[in-house]
Protein backbone atom coordinates (compact mmCIF):
# COMPACT_ATOMS: atom_id res chain seq x y z
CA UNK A 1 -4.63 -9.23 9.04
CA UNK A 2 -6.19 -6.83 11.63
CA UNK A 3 -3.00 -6.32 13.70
CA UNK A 4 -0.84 -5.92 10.65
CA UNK A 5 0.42 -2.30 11.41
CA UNK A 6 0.23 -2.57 15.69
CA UNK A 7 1.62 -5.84 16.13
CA UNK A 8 4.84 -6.57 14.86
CA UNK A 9 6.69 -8.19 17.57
CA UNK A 10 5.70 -8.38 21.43
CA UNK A 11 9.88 -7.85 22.26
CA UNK A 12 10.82 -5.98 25.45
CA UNK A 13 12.90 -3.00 23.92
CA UNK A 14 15.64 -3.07 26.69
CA UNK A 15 18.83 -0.98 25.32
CA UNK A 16 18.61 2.95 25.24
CA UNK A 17 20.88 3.85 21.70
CA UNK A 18 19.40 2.35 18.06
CA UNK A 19 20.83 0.26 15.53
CA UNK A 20 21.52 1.95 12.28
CA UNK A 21 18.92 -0.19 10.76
CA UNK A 22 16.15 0.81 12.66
CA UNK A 23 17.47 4.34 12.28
CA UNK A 24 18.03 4.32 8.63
CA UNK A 25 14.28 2.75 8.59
CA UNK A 26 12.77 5.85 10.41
CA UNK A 27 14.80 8.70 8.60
CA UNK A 28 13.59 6.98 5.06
CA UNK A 29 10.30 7.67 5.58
CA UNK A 30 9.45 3.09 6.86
CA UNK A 31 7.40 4.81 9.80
CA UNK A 32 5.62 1.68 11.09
CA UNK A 33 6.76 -0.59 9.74
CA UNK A 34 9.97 0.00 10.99
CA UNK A 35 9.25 -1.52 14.57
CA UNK A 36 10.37 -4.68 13.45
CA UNK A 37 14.10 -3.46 13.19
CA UNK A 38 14.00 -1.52 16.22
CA UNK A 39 13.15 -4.09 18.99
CA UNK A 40 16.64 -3.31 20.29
CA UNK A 41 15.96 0.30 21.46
CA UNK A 42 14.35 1.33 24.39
CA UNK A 43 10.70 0.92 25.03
CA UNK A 44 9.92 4.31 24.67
CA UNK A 45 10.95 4.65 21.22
CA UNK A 46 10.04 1.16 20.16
CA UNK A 47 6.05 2.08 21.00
CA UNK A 48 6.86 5.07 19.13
CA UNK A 49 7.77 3.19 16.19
CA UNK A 50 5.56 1.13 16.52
CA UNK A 51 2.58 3.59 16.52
CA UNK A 52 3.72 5.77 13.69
CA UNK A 53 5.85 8.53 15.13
CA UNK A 54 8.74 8.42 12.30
CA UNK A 55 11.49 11.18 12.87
CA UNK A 56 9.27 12.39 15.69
CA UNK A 57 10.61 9.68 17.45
CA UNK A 58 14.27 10.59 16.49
CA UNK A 59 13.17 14.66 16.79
CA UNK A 60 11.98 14.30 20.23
CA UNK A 61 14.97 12.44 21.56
CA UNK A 62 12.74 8.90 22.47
CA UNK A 63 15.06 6.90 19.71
CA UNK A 64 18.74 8.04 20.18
CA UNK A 65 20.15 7.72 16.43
CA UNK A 66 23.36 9.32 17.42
CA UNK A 67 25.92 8.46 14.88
CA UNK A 68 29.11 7.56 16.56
CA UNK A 69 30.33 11.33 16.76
CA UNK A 70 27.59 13.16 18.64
CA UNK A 71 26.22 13.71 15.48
CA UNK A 72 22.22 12.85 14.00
CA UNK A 73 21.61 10.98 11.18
CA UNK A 74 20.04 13.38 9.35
CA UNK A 75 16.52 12.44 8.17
CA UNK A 76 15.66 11.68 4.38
CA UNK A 77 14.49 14.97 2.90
CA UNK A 78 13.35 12.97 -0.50
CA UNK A 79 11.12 11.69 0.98
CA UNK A 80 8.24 13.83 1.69
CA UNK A 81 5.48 14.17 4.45
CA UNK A 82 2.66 16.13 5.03
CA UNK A 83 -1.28 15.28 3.93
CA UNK A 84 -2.10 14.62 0.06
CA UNK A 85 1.25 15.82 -0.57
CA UNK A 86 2.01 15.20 -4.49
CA UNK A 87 3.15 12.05 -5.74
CA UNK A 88 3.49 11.46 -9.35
CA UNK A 89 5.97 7.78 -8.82
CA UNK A 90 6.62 5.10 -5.98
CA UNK A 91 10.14 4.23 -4.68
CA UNK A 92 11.19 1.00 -4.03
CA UNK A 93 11.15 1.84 -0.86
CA UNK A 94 8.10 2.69 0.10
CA UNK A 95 6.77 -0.60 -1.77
CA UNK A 96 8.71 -2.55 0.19
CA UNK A 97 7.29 -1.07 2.94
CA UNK A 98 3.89 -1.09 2.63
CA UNK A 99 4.23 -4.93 1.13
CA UNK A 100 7.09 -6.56 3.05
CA UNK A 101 5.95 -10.37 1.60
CA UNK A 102 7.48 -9.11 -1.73
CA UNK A 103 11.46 -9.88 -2.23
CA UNK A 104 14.25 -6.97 -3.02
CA UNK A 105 14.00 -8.35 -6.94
CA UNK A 106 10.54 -8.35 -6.94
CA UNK A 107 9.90 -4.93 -5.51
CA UNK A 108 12.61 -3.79 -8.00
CA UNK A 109 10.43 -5.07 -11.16
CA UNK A 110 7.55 -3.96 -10.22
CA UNK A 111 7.96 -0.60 -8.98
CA UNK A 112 9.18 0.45 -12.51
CA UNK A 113 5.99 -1.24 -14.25
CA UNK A 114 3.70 -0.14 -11.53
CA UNK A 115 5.04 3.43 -12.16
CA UNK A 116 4.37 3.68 -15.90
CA UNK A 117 1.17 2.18 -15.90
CA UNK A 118 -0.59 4.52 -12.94
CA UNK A 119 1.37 7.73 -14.29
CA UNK A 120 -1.18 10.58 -13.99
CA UNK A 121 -4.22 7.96 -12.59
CA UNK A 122 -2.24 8.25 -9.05
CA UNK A 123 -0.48 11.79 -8.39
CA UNK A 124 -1.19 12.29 -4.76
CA UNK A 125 0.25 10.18 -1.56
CA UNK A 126 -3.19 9.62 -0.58
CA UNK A 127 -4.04 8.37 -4.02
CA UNK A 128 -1.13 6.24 -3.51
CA UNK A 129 -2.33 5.03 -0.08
CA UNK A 130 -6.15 4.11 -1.39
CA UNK A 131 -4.05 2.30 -4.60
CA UNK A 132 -1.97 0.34 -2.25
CA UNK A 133 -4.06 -0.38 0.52
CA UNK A 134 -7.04 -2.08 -2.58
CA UNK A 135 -4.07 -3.98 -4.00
CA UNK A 136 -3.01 -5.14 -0.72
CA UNK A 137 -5.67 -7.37 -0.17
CA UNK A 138 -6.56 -8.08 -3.96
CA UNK A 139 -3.39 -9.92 -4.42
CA UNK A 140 -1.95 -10.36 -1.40
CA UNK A 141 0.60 -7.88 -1.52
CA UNK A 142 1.19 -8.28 -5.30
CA UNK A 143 2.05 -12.09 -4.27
CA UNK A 144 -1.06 -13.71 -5.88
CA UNK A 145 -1.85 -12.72 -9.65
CA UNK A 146 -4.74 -15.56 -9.97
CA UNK A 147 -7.40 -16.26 -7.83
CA UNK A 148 -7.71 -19.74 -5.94
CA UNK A 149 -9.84 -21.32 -7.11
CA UNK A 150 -10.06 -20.11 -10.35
CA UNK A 151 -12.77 -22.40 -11.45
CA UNK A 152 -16.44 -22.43 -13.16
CA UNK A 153 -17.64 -21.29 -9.41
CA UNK A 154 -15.62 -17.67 -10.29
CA UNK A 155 -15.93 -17.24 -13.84
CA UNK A 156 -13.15 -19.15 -15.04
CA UNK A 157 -10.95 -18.32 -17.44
CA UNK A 158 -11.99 -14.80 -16.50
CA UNK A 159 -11.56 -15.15 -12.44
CA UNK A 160 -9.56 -12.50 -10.64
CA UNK A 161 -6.03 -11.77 -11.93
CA UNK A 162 -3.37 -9.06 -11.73
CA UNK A 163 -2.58 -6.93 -9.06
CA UNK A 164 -6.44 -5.35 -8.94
CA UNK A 165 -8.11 -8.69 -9.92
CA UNK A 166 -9.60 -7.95 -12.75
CA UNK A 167 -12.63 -10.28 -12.75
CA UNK A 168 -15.56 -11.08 -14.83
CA UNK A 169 -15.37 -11.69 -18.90
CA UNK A 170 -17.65 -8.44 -19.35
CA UNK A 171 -14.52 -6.50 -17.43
CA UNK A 172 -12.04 -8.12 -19.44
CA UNK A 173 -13.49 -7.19 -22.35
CA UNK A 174 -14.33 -3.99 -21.47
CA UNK A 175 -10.38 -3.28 -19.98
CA UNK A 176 -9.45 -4.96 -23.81
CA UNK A 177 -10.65 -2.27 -25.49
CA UNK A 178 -9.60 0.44 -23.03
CA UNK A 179 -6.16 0.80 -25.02
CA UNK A 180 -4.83 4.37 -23.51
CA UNK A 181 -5.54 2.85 -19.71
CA UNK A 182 -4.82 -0.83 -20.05
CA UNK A 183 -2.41 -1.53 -23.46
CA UNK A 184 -3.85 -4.69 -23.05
CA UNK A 185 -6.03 -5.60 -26.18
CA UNK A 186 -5.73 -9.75 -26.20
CA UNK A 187 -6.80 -10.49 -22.58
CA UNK A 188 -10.50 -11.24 -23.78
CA UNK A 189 -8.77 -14.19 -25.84
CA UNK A 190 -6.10 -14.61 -23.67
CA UNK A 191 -6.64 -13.98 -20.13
CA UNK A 192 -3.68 -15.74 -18.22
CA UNK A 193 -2.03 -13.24 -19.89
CA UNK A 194 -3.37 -10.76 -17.03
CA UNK A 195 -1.46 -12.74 -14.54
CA UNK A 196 1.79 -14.02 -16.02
CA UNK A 197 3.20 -10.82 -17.65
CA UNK A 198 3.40 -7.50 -15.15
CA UNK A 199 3.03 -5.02 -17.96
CA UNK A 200 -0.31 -6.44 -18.98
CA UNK A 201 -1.09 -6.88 -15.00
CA UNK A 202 -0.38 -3.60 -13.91
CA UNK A 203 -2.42 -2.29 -17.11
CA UNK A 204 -5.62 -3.89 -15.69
CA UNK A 205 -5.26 -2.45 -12.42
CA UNK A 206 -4.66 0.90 -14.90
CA UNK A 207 -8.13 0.39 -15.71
CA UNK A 208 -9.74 -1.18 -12.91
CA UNK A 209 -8.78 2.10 -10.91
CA UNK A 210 -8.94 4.56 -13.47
CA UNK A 211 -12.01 4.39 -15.63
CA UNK A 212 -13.88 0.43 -15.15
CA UNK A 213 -16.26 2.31 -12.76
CA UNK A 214 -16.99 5.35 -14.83
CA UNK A 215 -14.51 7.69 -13.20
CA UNK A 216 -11.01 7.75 -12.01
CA UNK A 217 -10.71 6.54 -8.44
CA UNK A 218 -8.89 9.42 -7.44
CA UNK A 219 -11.71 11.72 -7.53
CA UNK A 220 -12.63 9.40 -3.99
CA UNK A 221 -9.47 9.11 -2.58
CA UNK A 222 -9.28 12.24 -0.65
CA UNK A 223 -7.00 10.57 2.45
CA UNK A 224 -9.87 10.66 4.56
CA UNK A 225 -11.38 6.42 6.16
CA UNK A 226 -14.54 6.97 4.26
CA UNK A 227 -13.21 8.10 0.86
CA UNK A 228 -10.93 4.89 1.13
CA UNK A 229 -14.02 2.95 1.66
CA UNK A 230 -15.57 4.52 -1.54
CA UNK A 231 -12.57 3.64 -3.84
CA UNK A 232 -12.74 -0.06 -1.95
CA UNK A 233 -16.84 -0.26 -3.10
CA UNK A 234 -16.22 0.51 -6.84
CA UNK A 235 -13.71 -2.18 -6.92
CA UNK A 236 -15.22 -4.79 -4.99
CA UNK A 237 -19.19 -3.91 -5.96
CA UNK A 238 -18.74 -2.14 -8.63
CA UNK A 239 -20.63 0.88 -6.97
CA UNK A 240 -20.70 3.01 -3.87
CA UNK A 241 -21.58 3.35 -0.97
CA UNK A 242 -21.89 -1.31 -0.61
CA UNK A 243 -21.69 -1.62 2.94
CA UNK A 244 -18.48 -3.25 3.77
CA UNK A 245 -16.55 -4.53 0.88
CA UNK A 246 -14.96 -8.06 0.64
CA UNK A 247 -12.17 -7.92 3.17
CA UNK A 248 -12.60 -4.73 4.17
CA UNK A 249 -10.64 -5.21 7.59
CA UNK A 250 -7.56 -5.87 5.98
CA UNK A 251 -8.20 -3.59 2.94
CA UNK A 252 -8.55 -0.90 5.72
CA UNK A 253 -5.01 -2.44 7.47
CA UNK A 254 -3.11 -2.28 4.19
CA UNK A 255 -4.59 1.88 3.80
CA UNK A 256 -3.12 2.23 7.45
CA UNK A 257 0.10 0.96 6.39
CA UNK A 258 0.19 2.60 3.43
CA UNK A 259 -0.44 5.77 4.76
CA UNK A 260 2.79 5.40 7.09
CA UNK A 261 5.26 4.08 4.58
CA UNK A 262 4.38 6.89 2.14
CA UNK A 263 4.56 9.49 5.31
CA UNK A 264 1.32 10.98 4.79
CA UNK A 265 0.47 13.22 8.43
CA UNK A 266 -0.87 11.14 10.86
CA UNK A 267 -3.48 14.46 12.09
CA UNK A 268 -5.63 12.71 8.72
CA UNK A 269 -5.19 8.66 9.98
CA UNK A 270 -4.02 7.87 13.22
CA UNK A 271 -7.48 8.71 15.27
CA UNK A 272 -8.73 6.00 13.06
CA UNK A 273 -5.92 3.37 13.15
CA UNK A 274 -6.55 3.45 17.45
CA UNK A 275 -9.45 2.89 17.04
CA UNK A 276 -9.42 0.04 14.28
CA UNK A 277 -6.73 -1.51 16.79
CA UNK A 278 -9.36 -1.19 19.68
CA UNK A 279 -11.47 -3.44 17.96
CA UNK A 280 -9.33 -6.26 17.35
């Protein structure tokens, strides 16, 4: 999980001029994650890619996106970039981005649930990013709604579920009654509920993030490693600071990839992300 972001392919990027899918990638706002389609350019702007330069890379002439007629392909001004820039909504997009296991139907439901259930708990990019990069790793990019095993050995019927993983019958409970976060009122009596229906999912992870530890998660979640790490403790331990949390390497991958996808300035990140690759 550790080379995530850094590693997409080990290709030799031998051809000077871009396809327009790696081009179309970097203009709307894939950053990263974009490497993958771009293993046909030349080297120099493949490591750019590959290390989070976006339009730089296009800006600064090391990926030539010319579009048949001299011309640029312009880049995508919806999409915004800067530090906690505001963000009320995801786009499809940028889900697919961040979690490229999901399929083009599945990113299309859930980005529409995902947005009505965090409205006003998530309204900055790096909000977002911390959301994201937890969920990552909870569910394995919103792949795995029940925890394996879910058995006697993890609280069964109330073992992780959802896209946060709501676990634990006292957080069920609690999350039941929590009607203006979660909507979610019969998941103490009917748990699989959590994991089987995305409405009742993504109101969990509603209430997981905004109010199961006491505040709303987006008080930590100030784009900077260590408030990441905070909003990671209260899920995980329930408190904060904990040390490092349960998968905390690829918690801290999914943040990294987050943060590129959603174009959040790489001055706040990308000392971090070198180092994190360092490591590896």
């Amino acid at each position: 999980m550790r080379y995530f972001i850094a590693f997409f392919l080990t290709l030799t990027c031998v051809n000077a001029s871009c396809n327009d899918d790696c081009c179309n990638c970097i203009t709307g706002g894939g950053g990263s994650a974009c490497a993958s389609r771009c293993s046909t350019c030349s080297s120099d702007c493949y490591s750019c890619v590959e290390y989070g330069g976006g339009t730089g890379c296009i800006d600064d002439g090391r990926c030539d996106c010319s579009d048949g007629d001299d011309g640029i392909i312009p880049s995508n001004d919806d999409t915004p970039s800067g530090g906690c820039y505001s963000m009320k909504e995801i786009t499809t997009t940028q889900l697919s981005c961040t979690f490229p296991k999901l399929s083009s139907s599945e990113v299309k439901e859930f980005t529409p649930v995902m947005n009505t259930w965090l409205k006003g708990l998530l309204t900055t990019s790096c909000d977002w990013a911390a959301f994201l990069g937890n969920v990552g790793t909870e569910s394995d990019q919103l792949t795995t709604w029940t925890q394996n095993p879910c058995n006697s050995a993890t609280d069964a019927p109330y073992c992780g579920r959802g896209p946060m993983q709501i676990t634990f019958s006292s957080n069920y409970q609690y999350c039941a009654a929590q009607t203006s976060y979660c909507g979610c009122p019969t998941i103490y009596s009917d748990p699989e509920l959590v994991s089987t229906d995305d409405d009742t999912g993504f109101g969990t992870a509603a209430c997981v993030w905004g109010i199961l530890s006491g505040h709303n998660l987006s008080q930590n979640s100030d784009g900077t490693l260590a408030g990441f790490k905070e909003t990671a403790c209260y899920i995980n331990a329930g408190h904060s600071p904990c040390g490092d949390p349960n998968g905390w390497e690829s918690r801290e991958s999914y943040w990294y990839q987050a943060n590129s996808c959603l174009g959040i300035s790489e001055d706040m990140w990308k000392e971090d992300f070198l180092k994190f690759n360092k490591t590896a």
